[in-house]
C-alpha atoms as a PDB file:
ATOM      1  CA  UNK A   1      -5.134 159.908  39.618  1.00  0.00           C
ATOM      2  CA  UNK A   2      -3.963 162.999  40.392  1.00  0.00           C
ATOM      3  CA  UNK A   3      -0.268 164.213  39.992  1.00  0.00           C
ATOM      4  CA  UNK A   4       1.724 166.844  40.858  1.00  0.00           C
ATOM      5  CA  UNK A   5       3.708 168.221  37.610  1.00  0.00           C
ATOM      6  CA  UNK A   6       7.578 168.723  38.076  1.00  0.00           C
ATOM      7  CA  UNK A   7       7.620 169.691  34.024  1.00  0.00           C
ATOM      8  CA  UNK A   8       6.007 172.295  31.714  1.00  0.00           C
ATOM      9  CA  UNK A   9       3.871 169.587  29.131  1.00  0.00           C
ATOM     10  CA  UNK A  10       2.309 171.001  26.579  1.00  0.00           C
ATOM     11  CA  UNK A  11      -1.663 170.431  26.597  1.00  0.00           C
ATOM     12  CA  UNK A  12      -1.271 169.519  30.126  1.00  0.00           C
ATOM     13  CA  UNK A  13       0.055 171.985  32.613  1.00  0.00           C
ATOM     14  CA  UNK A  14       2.567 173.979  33.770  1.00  0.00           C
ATOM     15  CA  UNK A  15       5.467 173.147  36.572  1.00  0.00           C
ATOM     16  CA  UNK A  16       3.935 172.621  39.816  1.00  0.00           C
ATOM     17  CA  UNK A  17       0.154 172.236  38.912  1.00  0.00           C
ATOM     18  CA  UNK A  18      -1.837 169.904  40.169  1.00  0.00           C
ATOM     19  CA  UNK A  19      -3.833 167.686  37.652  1.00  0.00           C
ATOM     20  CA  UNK A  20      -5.879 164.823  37.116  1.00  0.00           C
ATOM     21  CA  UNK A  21      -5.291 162.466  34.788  1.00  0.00           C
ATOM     22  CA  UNK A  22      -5.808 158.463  34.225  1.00  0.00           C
ATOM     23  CA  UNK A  23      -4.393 155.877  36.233  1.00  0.00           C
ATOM     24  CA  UNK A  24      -2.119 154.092  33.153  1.00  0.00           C
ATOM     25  CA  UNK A  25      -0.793 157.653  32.181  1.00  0.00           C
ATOM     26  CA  UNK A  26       0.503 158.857  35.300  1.00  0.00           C
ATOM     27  CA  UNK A  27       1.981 155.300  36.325  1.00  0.00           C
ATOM     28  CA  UNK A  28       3.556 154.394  32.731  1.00  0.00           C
ATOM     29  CA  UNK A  29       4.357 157.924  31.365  1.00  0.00           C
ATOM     30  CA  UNK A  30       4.721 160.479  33.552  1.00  0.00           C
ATOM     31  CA  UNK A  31       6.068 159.606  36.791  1.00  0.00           C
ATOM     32  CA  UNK A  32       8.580 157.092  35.273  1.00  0.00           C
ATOM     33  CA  UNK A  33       9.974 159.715  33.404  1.00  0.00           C
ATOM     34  CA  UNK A  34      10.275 161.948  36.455  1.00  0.00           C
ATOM     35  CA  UNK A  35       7.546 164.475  34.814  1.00  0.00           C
ATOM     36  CA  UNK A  36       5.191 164.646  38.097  1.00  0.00           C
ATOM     37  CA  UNK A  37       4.730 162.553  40.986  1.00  0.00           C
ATOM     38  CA  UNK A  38       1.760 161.252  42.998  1.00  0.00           C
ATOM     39  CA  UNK A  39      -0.200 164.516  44.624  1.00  0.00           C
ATOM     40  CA  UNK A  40       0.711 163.822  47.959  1.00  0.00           C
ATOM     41  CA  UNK A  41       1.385 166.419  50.540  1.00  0.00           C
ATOM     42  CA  UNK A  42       5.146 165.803  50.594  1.00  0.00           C
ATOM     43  CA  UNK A  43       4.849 165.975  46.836  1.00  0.00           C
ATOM     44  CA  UNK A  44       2.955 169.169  46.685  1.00  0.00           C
ATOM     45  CA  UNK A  45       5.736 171.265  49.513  1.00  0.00           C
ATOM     46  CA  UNK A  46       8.343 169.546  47.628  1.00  0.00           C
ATOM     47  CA  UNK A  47       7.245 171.114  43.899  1.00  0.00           C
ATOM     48  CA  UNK A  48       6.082 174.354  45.800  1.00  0.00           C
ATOM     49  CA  UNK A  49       9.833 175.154  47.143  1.00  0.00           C
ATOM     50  CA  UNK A  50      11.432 174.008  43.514  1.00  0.00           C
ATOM     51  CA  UNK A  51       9.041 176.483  42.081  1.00  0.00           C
ATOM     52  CA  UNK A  52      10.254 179.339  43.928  1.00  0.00           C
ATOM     53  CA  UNK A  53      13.906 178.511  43.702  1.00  0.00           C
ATOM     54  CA  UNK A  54      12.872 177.777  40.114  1.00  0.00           C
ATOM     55  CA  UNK A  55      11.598 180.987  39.481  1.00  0.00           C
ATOM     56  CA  UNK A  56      14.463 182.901  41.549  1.00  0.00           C
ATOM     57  CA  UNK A  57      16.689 181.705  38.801  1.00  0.00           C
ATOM     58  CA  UNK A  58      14.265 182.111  35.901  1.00  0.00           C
ATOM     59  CA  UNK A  59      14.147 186.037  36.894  1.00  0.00           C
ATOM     60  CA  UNK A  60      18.005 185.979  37.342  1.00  0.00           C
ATOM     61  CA  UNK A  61      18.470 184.641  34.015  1.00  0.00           C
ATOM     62  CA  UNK A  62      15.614 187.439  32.907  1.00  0.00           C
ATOM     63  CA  UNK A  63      17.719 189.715  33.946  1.00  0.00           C
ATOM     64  CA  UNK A  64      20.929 188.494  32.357  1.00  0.00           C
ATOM     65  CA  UNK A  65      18.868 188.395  29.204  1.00  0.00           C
ATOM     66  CA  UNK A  66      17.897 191.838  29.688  1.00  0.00           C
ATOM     67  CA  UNK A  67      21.512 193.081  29.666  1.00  0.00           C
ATOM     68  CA  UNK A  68      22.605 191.098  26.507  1.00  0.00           C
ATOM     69  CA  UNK A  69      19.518 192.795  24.275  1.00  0.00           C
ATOM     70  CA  UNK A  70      20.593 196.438  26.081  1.00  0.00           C
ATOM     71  CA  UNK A  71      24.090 195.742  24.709  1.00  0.00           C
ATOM     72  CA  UNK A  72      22.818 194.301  21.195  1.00  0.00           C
ATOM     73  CA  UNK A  73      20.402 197.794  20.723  1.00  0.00           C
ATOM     74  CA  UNK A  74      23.455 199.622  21.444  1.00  0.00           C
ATOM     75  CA  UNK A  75      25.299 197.767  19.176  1.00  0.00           C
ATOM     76  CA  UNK A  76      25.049 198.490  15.087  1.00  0.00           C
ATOM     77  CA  UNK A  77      26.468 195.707  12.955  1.00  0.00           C
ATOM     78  CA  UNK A  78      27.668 196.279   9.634  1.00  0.00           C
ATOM     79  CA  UNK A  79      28.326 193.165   6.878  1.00  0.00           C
ATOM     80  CA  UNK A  80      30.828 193.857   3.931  1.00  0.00           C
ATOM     81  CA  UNK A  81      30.049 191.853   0.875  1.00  0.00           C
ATOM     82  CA  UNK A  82      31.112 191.656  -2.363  1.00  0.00           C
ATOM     83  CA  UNK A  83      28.736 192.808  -4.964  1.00  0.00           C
ATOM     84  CA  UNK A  84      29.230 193.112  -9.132  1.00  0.00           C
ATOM     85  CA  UNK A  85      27.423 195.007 -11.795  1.00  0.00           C
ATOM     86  CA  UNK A  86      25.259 196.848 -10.586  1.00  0.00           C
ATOM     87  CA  UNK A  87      25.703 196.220  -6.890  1.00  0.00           C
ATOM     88  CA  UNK A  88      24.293 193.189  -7.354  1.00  0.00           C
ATOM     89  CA  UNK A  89      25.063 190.945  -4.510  1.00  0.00           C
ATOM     90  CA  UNK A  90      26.607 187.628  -4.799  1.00  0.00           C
ATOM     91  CA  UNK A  91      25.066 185.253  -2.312  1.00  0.00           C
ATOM     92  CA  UNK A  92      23.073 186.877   0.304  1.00  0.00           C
ATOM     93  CA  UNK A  93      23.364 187.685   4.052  1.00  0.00           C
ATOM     94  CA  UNK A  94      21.495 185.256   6.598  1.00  0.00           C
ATOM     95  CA  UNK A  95      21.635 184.469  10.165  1.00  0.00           C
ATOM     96  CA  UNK A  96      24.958 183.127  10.466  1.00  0.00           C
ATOM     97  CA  UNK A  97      26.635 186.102   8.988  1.00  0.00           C
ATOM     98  CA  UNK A  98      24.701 187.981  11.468  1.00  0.00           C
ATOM     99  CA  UNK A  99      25.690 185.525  14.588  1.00  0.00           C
ATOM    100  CA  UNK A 100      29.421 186.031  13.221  1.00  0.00           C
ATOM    101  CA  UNK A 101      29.280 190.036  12.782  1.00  0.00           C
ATOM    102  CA  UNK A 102      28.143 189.632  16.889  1.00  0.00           C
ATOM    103  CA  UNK A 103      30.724 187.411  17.835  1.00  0.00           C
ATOM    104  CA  UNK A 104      33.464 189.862  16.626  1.00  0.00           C
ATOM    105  CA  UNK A 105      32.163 192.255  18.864  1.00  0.00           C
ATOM    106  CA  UNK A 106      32.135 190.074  22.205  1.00  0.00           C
ATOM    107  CA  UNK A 107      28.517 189.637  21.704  1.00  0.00           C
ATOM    108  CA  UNK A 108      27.565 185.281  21.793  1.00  0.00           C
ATOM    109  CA  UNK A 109      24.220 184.582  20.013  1.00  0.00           C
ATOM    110  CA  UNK A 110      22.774 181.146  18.563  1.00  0.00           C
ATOM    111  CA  UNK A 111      22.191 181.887  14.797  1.00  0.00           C
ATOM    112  CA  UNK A 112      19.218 180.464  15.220  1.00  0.00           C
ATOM    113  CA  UNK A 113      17.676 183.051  17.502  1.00  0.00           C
ATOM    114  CA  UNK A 114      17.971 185.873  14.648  1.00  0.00           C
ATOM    115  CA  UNK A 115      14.815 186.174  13.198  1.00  0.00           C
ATOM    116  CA  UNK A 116      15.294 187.299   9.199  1.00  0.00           C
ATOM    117  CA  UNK A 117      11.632 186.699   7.444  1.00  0.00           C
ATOM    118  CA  UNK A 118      13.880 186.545   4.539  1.00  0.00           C
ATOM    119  CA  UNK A 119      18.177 186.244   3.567  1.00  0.00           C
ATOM    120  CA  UNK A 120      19.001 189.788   2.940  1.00  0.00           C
ATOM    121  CA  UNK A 121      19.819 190.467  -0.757  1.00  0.00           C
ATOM    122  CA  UNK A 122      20.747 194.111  -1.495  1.00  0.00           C
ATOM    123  CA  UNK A 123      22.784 196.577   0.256  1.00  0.00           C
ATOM    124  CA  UNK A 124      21.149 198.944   2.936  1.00  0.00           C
ATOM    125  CA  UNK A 125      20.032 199.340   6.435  1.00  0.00           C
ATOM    126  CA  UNK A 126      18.066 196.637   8.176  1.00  0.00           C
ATOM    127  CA  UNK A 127      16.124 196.206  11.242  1.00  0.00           C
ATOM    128  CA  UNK A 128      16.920 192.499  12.851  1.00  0.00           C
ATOM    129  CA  UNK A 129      14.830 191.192  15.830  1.00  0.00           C
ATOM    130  CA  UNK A 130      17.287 188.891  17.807  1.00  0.00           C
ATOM    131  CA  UNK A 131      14.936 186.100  19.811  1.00  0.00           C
ATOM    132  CA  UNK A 132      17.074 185.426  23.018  1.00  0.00           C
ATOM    133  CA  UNK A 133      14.450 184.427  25.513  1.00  0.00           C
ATOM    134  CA  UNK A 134      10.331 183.952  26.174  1.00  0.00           C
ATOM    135  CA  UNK A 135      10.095 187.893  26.853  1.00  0.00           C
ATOM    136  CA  UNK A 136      13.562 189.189  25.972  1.00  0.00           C
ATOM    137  CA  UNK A 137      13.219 190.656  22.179  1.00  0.00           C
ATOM    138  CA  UNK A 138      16.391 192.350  21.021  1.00  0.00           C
ATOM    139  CA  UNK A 139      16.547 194.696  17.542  1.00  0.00           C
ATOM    140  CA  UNK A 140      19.731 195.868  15.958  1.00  0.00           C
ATOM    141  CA  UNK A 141      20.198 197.674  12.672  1.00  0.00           C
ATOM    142  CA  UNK A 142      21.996 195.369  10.362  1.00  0.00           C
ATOM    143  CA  UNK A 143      23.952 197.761   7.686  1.00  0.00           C
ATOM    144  CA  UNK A 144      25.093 195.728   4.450  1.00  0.00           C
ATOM    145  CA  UNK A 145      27.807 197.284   2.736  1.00  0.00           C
ATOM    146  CA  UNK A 146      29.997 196.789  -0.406  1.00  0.00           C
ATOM    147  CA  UNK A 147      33.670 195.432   0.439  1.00  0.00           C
ATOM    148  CA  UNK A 148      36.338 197.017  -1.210  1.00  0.00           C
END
């Protein structure tokens, strides 16, 4: 049978392709779940114009995206900690801390779009890659300091 997909599925297709697949699939799965409907040509015009409204507001949101990661390069974050002998850190800075240092400067960002390959542990300068869309990178320099 073949459908027209209204959903990204992974091993499958992307929005708006057309695909074949078996009879039970498409009837029990998909199109119950509002994932594709029946390739008709109604069907097909309908997906066509949701996937250029759809993409209108994907490169809108691009965009958006865009001007958050220009304002997060521009924008150094620095972290006081405590530290003991040494300069030995007690605990350890991770995403959250990072998220929280943002949010004091206006800037909103899930925690869990920071991407630290490890907590940070000692003081110094460090170079944070900030995940905030499919092609929107942002990198900040993250500078841990001691509190006094």
């Amino acid at each position: 049978m073949k459908v027209v997909l209204c959903e990204d599925i992974e091993h499958l297709g992307k929005y708006g392709d057309i695909v074949e697949v078996k009879d039970g699939y498409a009837r029990n799965y998909l199109i119950p779940r509002k994932y594709a409907y029946p390739a008709t040509e109604s069907a097909i015009q309908l997906v066509q114009q949701k996937a250029i409204a759809r993409a209108k507001e994907l490169e809108k949101q691009k965009q958006e995206l865009m001007a958050l990661a220009e304002q997060i390069n521009r924008t150094p974050i620095t972290i006081a900690v405590t530290v003991g002998a040494e300069d030995k850190m007690f605990g350890s800075v991770t995403a959250t801390d990072i998220a929280e240092a943002l949010a004091k400067q206006n800037i909103s960002v899930d925690h869990k779009k920071i991407r630290l390959p490890e907590p940070i542990r000692t003081l110094g300068n460090y170079t944070v890659q900030i995940k905030l869309g499919p092609e929107v990178v942002a990198e900040t320099v993250v500078q841990v300091v001691k509190s006094t």
